[in-house]
C-alpha atoms as a PDB file:
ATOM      1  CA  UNK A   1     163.065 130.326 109.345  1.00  0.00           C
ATOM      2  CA  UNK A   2     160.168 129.065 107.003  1.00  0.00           C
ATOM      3  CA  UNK A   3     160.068 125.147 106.897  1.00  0.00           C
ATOM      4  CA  UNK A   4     157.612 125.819 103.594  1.00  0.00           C
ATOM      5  CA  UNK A   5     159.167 125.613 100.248  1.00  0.00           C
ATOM      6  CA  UNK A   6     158.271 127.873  97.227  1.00  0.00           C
ATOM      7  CA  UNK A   7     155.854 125.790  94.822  1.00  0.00           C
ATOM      8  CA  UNK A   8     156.855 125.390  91.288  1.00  0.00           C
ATOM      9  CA  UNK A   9     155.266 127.722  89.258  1.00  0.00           C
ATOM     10  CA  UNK A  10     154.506 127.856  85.788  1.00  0.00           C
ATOM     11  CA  UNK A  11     155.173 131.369  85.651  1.00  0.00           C
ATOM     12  CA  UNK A  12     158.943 130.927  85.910  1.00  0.00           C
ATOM     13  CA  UNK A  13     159.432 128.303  82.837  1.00  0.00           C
ATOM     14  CA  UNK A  14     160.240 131.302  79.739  1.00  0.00           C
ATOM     15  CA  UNK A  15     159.478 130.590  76.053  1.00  0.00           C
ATOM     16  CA  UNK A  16     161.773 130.982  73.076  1.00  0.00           C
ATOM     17  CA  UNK A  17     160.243 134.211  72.650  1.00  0.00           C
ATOM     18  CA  UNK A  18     160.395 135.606  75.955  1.00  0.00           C
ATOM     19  CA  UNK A  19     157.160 135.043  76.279  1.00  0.00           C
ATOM     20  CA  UNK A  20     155.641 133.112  79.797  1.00  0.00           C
ATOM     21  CA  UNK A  21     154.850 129.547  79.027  1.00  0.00           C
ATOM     22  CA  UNK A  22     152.204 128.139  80.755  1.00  0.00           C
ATOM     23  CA  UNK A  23     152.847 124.467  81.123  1.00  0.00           C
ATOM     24  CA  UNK A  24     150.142 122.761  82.863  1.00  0.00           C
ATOM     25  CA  UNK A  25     150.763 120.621  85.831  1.00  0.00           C
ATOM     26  CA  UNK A  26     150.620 116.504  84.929  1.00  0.00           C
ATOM     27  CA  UNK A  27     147.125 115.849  87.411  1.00  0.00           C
ATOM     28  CA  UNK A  28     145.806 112.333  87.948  1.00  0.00           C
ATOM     29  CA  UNK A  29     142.167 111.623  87.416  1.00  0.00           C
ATOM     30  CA  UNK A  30     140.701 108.582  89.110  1.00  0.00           C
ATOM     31  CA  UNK A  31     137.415 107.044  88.616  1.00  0.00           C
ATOM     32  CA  UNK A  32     134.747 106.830  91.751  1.00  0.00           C
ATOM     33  CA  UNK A  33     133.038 102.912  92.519  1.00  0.00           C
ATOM     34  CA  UNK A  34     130.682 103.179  94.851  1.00  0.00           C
ATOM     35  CA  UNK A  35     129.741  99.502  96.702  1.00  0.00           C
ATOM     36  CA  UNK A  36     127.145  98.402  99.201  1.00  0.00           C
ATOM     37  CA  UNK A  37     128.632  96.790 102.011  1.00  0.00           C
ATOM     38  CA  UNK A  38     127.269  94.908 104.524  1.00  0.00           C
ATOM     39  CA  UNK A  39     128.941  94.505 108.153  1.00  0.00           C
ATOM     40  CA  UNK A  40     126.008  91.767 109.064  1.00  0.00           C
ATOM     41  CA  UNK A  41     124.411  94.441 111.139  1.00  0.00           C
ATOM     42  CA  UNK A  42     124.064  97.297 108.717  1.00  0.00           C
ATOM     43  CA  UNK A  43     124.757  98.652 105.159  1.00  0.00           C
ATOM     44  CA  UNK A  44     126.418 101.651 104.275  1.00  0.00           C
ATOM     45  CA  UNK A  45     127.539 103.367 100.789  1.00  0.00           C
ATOM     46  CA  UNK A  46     130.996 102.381 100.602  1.00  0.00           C
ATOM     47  CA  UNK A  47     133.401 104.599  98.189  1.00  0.00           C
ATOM     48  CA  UNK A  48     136.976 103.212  96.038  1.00  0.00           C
ATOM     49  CA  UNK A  49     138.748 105.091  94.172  1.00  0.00           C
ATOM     50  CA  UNK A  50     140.747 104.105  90.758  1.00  0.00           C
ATOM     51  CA  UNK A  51     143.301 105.950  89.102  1.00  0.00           C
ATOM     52  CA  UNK A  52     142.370 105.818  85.434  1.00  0.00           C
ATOM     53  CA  UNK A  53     143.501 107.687  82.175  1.00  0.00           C
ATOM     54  CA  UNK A  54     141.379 111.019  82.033  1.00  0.00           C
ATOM     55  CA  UNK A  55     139.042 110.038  79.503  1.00  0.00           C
ATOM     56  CA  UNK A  56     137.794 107.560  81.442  1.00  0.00           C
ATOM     57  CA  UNK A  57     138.058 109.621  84.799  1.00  0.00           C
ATOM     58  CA  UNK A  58     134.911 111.297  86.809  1.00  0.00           C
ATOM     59  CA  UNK A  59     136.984 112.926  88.854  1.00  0.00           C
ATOM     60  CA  UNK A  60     140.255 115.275  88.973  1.00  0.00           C
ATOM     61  CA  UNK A  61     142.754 115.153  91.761  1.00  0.00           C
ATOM     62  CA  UNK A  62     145.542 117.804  93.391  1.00  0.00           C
ATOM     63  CA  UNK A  63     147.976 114.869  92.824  1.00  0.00           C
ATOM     64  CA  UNK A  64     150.235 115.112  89.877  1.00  0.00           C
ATOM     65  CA  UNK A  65     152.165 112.386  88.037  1.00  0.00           C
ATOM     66  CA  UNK A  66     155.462 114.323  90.281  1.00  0.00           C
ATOM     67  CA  UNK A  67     153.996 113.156  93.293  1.00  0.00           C
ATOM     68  CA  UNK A  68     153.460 116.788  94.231  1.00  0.00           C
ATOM     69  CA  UNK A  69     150.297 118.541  94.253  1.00  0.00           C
ATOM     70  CA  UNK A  70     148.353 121.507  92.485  1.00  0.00           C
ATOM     71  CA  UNK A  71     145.798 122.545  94.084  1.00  0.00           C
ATOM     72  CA  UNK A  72     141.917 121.903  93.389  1.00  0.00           C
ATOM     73  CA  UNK A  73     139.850 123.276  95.575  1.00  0.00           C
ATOM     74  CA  UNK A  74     136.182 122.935  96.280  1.00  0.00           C
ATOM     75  CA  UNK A  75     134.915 126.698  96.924  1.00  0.00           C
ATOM     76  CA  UNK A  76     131.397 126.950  98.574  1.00  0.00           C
ATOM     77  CA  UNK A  77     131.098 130.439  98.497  1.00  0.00           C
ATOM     78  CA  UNK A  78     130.928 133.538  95.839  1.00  0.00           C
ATOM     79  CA  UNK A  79     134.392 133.790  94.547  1.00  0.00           C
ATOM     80  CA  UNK A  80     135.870 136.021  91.582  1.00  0.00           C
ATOM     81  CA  UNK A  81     138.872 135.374  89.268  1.00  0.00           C
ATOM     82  CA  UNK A  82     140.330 137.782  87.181  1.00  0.00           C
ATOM     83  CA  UNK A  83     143.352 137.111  84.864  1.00  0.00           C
ATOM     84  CA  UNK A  84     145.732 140.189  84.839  1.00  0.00           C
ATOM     85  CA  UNK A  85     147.493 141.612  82.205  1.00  0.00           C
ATOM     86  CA  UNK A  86     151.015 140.144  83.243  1.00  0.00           C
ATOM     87  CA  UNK A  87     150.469 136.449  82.208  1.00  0.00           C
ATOM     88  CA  UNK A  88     150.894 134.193  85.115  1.00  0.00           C
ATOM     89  CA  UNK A  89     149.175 136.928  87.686  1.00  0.00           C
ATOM     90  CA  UNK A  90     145.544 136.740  88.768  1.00  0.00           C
ATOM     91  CA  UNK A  91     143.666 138.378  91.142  1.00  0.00           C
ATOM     92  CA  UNK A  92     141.867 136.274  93.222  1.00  0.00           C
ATOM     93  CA  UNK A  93     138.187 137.535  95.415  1.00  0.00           C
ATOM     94  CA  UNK A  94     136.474 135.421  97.762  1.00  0.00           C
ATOM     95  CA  UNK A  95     133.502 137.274  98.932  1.00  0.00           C
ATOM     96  CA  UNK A  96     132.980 136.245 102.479  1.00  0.00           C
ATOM     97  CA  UNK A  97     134.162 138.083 106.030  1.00  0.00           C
ATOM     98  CA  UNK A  98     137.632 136.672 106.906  1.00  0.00           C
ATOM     99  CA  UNK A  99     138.003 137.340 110.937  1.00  0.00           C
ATOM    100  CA  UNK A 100     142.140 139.039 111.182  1.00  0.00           C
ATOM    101  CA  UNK A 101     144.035 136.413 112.278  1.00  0.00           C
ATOM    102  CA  UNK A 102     143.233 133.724 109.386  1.00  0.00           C
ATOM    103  CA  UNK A 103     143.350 136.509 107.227  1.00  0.00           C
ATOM    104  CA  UNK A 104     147.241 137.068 107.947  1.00  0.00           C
ATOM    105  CA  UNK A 105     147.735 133.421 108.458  1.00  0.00           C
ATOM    106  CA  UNK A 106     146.783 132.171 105.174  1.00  0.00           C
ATOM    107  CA  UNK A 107     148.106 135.324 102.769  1.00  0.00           C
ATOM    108  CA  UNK A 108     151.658 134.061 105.070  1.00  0.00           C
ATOM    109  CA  UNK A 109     151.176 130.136 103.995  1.00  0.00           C
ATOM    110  CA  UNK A 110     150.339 131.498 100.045  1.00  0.00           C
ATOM    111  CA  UNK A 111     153.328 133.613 100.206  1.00  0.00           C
ATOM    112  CA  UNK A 112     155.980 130.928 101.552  1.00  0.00           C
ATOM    113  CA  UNK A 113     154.500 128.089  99.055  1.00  0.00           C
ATOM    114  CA  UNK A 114     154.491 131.059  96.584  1.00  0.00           C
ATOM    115  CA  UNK A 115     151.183 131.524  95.286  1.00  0.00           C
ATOM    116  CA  UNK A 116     151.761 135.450  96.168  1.00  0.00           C
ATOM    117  CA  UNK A 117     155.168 137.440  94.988  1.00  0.00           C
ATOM    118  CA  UNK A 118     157.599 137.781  97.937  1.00  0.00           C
ATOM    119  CA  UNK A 119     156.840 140.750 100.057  1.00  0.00           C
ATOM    120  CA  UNK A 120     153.348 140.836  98.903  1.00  0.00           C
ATOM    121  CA  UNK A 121     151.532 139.600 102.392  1.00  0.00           C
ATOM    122  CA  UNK A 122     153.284 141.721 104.297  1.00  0.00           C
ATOM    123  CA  UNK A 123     152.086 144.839 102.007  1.00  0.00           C
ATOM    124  CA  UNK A 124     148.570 143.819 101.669  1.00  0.00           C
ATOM    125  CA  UNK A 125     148.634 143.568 105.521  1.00  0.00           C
ATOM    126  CA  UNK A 126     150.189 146.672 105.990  1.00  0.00           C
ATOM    127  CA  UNK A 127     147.097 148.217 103.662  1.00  0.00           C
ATOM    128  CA  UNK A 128     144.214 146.440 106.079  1.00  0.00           C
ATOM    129  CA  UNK A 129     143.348 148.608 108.682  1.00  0.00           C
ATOM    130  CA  UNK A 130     144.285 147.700 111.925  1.00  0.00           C
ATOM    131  CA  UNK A 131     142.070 144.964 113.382  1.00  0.00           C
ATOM    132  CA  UNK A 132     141.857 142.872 116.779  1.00  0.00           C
ATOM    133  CA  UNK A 133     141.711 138.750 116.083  1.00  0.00           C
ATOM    134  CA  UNK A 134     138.095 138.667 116.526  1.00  0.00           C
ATOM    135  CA  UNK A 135     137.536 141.530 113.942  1.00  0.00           C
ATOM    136  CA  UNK A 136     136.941 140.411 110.376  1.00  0.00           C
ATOM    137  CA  UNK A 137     138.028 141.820 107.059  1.00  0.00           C
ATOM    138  CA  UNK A 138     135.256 142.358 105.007  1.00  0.00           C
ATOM    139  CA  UNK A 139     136.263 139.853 102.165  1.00  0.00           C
ATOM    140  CA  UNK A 140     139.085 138.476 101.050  1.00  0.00           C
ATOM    141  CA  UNK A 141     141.283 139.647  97.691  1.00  0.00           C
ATOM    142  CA  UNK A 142     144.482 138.632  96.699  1.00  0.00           C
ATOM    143  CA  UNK A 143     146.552 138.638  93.592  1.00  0.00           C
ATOM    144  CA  UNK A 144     148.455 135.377  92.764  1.00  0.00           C
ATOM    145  CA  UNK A 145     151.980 134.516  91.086  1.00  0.00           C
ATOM    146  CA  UNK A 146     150.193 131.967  89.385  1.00  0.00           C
ATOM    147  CA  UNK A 147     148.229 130.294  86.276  1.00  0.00           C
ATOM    148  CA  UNK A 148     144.651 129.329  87.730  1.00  0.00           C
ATOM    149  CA  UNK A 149     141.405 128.601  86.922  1.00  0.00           C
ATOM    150  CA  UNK A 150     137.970 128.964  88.352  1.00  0.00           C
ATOM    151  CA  UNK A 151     135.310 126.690  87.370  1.00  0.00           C
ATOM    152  CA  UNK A 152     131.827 126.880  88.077  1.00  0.00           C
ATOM    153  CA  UNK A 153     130.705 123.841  89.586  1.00  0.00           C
ATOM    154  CA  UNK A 154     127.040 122.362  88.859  1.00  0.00           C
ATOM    155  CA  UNK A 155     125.769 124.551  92.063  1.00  0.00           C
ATOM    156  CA  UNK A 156     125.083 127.992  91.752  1.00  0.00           C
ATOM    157  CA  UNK A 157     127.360 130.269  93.829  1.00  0.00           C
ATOM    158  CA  UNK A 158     129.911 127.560  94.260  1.00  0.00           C
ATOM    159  CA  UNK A 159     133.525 126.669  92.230  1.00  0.00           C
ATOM    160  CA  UNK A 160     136.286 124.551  91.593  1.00  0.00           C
ATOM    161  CA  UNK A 161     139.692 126.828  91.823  1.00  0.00           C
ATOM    162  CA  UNK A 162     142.337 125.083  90.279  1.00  0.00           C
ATOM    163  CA  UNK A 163     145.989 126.434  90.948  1.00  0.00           C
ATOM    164  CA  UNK A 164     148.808 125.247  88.360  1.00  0.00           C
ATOM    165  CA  UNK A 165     151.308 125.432  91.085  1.00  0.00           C
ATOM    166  CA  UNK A 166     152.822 121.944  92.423  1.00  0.00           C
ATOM    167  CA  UNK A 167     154.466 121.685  95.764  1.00  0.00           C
ATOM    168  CA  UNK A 168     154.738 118.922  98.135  1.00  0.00           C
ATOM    169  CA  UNK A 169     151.707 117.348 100.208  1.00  0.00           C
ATOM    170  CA  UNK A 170     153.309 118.616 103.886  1.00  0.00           C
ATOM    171  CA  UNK A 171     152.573 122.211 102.407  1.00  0.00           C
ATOM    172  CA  UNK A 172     149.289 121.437 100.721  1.00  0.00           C
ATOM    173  CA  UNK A 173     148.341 120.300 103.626  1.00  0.00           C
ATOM    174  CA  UNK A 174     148.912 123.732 105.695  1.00  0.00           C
ATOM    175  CA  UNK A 175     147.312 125.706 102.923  1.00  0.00           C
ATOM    176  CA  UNK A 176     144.468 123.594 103.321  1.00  0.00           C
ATOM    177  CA  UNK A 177     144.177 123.816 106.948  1.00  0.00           C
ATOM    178  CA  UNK A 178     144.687 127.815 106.475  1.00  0.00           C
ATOM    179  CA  UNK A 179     141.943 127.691 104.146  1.00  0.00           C
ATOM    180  CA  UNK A 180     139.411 125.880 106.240  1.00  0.00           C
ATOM    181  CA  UNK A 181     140.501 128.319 109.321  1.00  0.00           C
ATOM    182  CA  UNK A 182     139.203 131.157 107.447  1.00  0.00           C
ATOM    183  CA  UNK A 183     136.351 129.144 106.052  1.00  0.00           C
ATOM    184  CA  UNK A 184     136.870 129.286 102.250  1.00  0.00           C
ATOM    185  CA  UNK A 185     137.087 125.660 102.240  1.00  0.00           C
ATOM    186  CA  UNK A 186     134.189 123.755 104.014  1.00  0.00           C
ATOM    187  CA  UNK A 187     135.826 121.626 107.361  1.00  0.00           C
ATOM    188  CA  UNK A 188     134.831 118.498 105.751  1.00  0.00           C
ATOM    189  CA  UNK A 189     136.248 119.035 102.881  1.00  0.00           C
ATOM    190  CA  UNK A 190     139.534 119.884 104.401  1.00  0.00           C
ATOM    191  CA  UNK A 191     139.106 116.508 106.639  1.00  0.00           C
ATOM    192  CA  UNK A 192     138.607 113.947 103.738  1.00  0.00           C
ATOM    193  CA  UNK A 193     141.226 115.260 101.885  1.00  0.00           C
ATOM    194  CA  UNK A 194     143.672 114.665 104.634  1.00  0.00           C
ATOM    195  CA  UNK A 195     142.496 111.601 104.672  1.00  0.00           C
ATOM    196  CA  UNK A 196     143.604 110.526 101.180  1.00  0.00           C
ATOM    197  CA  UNK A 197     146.232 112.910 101.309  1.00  0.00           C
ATOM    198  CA  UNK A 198     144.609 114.708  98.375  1.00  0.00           C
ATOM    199  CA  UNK A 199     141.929 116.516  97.345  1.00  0.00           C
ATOM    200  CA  UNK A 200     139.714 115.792  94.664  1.00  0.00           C
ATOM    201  CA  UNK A 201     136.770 117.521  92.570  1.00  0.00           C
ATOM    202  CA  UNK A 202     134.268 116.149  90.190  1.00  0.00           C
ATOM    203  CA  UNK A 203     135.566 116.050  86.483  1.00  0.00           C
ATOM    204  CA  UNK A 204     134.351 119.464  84.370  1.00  0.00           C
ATOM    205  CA  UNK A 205     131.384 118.043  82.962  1.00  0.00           C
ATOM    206  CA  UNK A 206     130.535 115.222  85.706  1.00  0.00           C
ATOM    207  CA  UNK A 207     127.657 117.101  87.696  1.00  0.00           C
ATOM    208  CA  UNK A 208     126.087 115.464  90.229  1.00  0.00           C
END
């Protein structure tokens, strides 16, 4: 049995209407102080972090008000999002070789914190022609149960994916590590976030 638990999702909060609400996740933004420190034998660059009111804020964090997270994510290659007709659904496209076995690994993670509709792994991996683990699929496309955004960050080719989903940290964390398996999130990215047990982008508008 799955120790994940299903994320809360925007999708599932109806309007008077019977319209989909989309109710955006409460995020904290912090503010980066950077220090030069001195251990009598060298100096390095060393970096704080403040939690400030978002005005004030350079940078955006997965960490909302809850305690839970929705995920920002730091994507360093060529990705596509495309906003379906069925509010709340998106298709998501990251074009980069996946090898097989992260492939299946991570659509199972999305689909037990659900980020994909139940059953939907299962039937996308049913659709990918058989492969060995050290095969790759050729890219990897996947349509979410979920309100997101992609935001082009200041370098060309790269973006900041922001998922209005909020689950708990222990399963952040394994979608992270799924992510930097199949290499849509860079290793050190994945490393300093579990560090301060959340990631963190630059602020739309802050470039560097």
């Amino acid at each position: 049995m799955s120790s994940y638990s299903r994320g809360v999702s925007t999708r599932e909060i109806i309007g008077s209407y019977g319209e989909i609400e989309h109710i955006s996740p409460e995020r904290t933004y912090w503010y980066s102080d950077k220090a030069l420190v001195s251990d009598y034998d060298s100096e390095w660059i060393e970096e704080r972090w403040v939690q400030v009111a978002e005005s004030e804020a350079t940078l955006v964090s997965s960490l909302c008000e809850s305690g839970n997270h929705a995920p920002a994510l730091d994507i360093d290659i060529p990705a596509e999002l495309e906003q379906l007709s069925i509010p709340g659904y998106c298709m998501l496209t990251i074009d980069k070789p996946i090898k097989y076995a992260p492939y299946v690994e991570l659509l199972g993670i999305m689909e037990s914190i659900g980020l994909v509709p139940p059953g939907h792994a299962r039937k996308l991996i049913a659709e990918t022609p058989s492969a060995r683990k050290d095969q790759f699929i050729s890219r990897f496309i996947v349509g979410m149960e979920a309100f997101a955004e992609l935001v082009p960050s200041s370098t060309p080719g790269h973006s900041h994916l922001y998922i209005d989903t909020e689950m708990p940290w222990k399963d952040y964390r394994w979608f992270l590590k799924s992510l930097a398996r199949a290499g849509i999130i860079e290793e050190g990215f994945y490393r300093a976030s579990v560090e301060r047990e959340q990631t963190m982008l630059r602020k739309p508008g802050i470039y560097k």
